[in-house]
N, C-alpha and C. Protein backbone atom coordinates (compact mmCIF):
# COMPACT_ATOMS: atom_id res chain seq x y z
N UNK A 1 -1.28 -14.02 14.05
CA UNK A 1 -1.67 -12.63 14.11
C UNK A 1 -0.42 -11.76 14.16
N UNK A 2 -0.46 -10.90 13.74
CA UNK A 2 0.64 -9.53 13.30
C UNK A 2 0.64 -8.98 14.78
N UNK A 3 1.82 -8.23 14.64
CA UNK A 3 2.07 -7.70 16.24
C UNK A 3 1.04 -6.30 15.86
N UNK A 4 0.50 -5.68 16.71
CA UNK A 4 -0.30 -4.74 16.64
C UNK A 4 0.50 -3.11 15.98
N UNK A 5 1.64 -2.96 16.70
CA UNK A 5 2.23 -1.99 16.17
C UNK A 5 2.37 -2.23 14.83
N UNK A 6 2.95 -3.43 14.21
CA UNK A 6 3.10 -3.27 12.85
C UNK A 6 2.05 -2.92 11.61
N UNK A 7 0.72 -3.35 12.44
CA UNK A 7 -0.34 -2.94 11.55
C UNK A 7 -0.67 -1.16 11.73
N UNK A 8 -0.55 -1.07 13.03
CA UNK A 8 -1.17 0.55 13.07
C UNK A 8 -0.12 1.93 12.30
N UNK A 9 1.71 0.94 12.21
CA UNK A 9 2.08 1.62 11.42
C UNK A 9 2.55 1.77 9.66
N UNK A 10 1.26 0.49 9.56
CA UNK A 10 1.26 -0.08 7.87
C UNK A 10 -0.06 1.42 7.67
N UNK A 11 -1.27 1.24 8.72
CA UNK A 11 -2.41 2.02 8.60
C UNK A 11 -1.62 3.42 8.52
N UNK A 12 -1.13 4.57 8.97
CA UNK A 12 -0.37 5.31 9.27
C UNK A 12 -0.29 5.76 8.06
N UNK A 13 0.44 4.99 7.28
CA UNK A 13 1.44 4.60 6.20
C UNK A 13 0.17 5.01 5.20
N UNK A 14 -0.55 4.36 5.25
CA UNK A 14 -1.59 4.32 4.25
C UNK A 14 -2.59 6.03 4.00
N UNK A 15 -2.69 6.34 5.08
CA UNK A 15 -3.55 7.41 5.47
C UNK A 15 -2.76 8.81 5.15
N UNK A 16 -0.91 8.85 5.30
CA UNK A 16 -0.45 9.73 4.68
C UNK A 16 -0.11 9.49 3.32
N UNK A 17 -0.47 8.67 2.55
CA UNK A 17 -0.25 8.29 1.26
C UNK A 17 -0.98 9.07 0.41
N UNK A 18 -2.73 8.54 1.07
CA UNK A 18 -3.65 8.96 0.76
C UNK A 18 -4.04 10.81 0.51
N UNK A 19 -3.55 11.24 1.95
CA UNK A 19 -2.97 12.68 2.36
C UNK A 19 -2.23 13.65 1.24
N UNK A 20 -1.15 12.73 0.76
CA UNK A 20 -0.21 13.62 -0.08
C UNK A 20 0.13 13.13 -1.38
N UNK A 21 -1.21 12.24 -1.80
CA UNK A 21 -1.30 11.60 -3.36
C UNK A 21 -0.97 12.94 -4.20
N UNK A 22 -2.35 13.64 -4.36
CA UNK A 22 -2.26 14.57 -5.39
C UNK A 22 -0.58 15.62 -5.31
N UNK A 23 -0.21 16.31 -4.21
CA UNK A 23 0.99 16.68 -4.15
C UNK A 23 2.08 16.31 -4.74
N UNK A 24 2.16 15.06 -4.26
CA UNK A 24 3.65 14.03 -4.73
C UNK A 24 3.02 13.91 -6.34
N UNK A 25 2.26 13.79 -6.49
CA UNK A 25 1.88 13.72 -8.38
C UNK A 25 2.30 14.93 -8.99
N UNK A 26 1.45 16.05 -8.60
CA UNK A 26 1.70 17.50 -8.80
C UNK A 26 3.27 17.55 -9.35
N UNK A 27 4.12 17.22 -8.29
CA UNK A 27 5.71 17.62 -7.99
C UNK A 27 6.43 16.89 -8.86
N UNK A 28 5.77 15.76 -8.70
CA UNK A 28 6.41 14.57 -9.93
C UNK A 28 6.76 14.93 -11.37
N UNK A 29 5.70 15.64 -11.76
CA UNK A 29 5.30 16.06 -12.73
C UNK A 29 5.60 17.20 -13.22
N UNK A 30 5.74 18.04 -12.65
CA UNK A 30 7.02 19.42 -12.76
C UNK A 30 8.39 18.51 -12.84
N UNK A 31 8.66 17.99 -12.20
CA UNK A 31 10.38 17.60 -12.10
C UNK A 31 10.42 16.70 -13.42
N UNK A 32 9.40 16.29 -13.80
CA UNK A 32 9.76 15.00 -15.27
C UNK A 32 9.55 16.26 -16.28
N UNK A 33 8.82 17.49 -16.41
CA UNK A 33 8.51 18.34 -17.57
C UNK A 33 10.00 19.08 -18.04
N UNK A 34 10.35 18.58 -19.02
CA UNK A 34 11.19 18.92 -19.74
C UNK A 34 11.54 20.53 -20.35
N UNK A 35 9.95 21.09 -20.35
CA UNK A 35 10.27 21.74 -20.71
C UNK A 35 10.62 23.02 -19.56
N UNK A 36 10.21 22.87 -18.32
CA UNK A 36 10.46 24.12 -17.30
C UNK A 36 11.85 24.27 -17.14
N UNK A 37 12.40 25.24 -16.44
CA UNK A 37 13.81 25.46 -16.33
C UNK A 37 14.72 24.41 -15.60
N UNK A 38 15.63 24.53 -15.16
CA UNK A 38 16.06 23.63 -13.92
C UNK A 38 15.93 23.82 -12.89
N UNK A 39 16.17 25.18 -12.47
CA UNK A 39 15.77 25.95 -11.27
C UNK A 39 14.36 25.59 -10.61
N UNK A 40 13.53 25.94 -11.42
CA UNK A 40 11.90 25.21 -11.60
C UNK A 40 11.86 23.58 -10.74
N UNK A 41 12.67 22.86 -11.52
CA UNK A 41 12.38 21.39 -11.34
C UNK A 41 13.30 21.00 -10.00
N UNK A 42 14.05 21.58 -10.35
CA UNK A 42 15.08 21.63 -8.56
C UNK A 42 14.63 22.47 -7.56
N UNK A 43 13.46 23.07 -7.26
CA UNK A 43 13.07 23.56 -6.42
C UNK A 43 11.46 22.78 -6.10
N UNK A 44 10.93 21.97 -7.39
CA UNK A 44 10.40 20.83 -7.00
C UNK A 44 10.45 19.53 -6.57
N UNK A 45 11.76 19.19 -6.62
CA UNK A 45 12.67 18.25 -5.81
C UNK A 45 12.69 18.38 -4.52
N UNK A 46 12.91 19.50 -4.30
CA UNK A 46 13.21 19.62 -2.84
C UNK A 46 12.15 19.62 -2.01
N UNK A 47 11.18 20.55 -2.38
CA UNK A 47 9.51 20.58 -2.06
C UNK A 47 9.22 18.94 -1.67
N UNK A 48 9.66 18.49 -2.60
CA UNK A 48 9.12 16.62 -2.52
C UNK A 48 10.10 15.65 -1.71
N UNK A 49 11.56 16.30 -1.59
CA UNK A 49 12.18 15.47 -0.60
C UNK A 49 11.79 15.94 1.11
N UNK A 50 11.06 17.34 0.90
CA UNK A 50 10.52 17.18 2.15
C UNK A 50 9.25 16.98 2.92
N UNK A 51 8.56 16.17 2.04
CA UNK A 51 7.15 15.44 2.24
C UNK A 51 7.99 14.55 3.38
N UNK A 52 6.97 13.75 4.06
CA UNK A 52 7.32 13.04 5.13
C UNK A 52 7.50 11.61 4.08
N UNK A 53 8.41 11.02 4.83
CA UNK A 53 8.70 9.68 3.71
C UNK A 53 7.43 8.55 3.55
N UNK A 54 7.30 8.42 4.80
CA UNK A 54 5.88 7.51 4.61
C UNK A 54 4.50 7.72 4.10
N UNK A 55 4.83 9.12 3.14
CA UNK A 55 3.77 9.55 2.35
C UNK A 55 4.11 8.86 1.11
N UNK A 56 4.79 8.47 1.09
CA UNK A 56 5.10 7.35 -0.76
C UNK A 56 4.29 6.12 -0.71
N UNK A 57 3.53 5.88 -1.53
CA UNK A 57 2.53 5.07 -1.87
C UNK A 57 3.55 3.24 -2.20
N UNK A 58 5.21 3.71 -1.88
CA UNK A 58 5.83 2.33 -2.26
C UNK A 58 6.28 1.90 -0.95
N UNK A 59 5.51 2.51 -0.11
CA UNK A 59 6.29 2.01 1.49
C UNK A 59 4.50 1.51 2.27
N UNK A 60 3.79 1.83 1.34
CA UNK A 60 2.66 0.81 2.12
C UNK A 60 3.01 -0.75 1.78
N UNK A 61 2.82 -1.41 2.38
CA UNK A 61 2.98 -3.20 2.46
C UNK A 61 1.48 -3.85 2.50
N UNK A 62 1.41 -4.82 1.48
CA UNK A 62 -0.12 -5.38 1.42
C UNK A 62 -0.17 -6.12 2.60
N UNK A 63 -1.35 -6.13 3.24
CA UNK A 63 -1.29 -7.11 4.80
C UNK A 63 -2.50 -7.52 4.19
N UNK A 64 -2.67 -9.00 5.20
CA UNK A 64 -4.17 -9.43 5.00
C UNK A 64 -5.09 -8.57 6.22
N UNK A 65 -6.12 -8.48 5.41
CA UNK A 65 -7.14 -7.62 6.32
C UNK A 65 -7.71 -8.53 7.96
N UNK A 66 -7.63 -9.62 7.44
CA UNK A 66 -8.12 -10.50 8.76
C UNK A 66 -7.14 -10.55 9.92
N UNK A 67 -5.74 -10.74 9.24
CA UNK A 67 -4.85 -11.48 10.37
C UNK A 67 -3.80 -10.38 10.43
N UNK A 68 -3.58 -9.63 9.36
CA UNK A 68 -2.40 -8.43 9.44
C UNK A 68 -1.29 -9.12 8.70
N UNK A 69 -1.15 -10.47 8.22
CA UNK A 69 -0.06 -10.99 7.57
C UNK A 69 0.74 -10.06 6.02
N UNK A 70 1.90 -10.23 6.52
CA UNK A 70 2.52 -9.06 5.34
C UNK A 70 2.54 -9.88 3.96
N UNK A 71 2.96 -11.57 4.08
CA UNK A 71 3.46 -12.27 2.99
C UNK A 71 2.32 -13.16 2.82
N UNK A 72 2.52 -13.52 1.47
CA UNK A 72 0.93 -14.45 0.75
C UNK A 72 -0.24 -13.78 0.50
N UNK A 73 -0.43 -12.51 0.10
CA UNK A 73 -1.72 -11.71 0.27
C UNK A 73 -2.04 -12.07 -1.05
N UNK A 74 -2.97 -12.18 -1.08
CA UNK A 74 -4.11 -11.64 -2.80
C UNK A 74 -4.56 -10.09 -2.77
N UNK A 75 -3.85 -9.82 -4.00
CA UNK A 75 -4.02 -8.25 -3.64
C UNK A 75 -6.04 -7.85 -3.89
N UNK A 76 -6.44 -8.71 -4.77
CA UNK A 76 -7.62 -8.95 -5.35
C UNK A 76 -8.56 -8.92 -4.13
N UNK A 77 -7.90 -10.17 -3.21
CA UNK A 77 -9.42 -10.61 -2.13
C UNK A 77 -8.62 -9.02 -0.56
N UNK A 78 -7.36 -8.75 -0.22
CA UNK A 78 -7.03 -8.32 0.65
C UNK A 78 -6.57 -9.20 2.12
N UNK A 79 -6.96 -10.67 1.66
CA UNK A 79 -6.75 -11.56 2.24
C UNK A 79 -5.71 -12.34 2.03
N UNK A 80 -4.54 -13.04 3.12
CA UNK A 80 -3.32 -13.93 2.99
C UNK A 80 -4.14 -15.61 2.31
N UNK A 81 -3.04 -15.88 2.05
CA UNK A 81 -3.38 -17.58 2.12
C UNK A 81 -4.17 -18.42 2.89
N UNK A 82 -3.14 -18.04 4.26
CA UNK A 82 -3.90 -18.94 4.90
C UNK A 82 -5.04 -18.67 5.49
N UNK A 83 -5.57 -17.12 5.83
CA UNK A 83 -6.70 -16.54 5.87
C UNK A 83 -7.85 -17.18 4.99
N UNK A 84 -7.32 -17.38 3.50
CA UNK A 84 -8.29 -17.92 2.45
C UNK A 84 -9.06 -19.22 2.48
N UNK A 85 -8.05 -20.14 2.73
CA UNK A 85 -7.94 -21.27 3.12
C UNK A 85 -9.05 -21.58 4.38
N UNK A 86 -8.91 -21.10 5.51
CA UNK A 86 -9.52 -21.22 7.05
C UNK A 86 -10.73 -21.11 6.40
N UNK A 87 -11.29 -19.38 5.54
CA UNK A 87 -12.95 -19.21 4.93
C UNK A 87 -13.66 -20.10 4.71
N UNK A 88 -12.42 -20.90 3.41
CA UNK A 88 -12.71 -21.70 2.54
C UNK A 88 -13.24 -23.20 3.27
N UNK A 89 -12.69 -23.47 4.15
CA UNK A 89 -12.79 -24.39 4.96
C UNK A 89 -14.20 -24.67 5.76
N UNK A 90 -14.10 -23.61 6.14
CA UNK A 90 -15.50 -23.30 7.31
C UNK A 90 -16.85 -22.83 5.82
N UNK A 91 -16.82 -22.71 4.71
CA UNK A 91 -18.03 -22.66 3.50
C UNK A 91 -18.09 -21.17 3.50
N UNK A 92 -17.49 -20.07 4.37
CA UNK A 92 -17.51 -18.74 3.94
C UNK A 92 -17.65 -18.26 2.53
N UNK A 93 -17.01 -18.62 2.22
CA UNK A 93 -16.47 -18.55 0.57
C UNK A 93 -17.32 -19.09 -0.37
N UNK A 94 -18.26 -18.62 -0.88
CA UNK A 94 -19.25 -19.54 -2.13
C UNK A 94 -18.60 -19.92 -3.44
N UNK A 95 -18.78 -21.12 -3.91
CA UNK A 95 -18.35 -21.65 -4.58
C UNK A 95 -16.57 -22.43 -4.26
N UNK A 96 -16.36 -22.33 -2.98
CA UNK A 96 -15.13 -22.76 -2.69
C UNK A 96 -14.79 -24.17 -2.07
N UNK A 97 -14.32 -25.39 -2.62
CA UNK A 97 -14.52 -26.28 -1.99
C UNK A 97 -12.90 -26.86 -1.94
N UNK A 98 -12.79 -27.61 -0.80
CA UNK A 98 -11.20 -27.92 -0.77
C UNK A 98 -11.11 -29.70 -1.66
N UNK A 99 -10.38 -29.58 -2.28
CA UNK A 99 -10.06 -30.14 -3.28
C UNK A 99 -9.87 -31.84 -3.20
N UNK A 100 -10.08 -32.76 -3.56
CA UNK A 100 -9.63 -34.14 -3.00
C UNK A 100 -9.54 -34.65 -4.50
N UNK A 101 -8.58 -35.83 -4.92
CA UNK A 101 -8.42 -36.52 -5.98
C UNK A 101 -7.82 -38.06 -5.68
């Protein structure tokens, strides 16, 4: 299990992402348009370097939803490995059977 702080400040993370999606797009998008002035696009720079940092959608970290694990996730199920595995084990999982040859 994940230490508790690290999940509540992955959640955090997530919730101002969510918060300042459309913004940080907005701003993005002035500063890549070629055609506005510079003045224009450098005064949308700045606007956007002062969003709070953990509003960037590249500083959330995939955790598994069960255990909080940062590494081995399936981004698909939201679940780690070994999270998968334990389901899989106990018949949670339909159609999942552990393997023998």
């Amino acid at each position: 299990m994940a230490k508790m702080s690290a999940i509540n400040k992955n959640n955090k993370r997530i919730k101002l992402s969510d918060k300042f999606y459309k913004k940080r797009l907005k701003l993005k998008k002035t500063i890549m348009d070629k055609k506005l002035s510079l003045e224009e696009r450098f005064k949308a720079q700045q606007k956007l370097s002062k969003l709070p940092r953990n509003s960037a959608k590249v500083r959330v970290m995939n955790r598994c939803q069960i255990t909080g694990r940062p590494h081995g996730v399936y981004r698909k199920l939201k679940i780690s490995r070994i999270a998968l595995r334990q389901l899989g084990l106990e018949g949670k999982i339909p159609g999942m059977v552990k393997s023998s040859w």
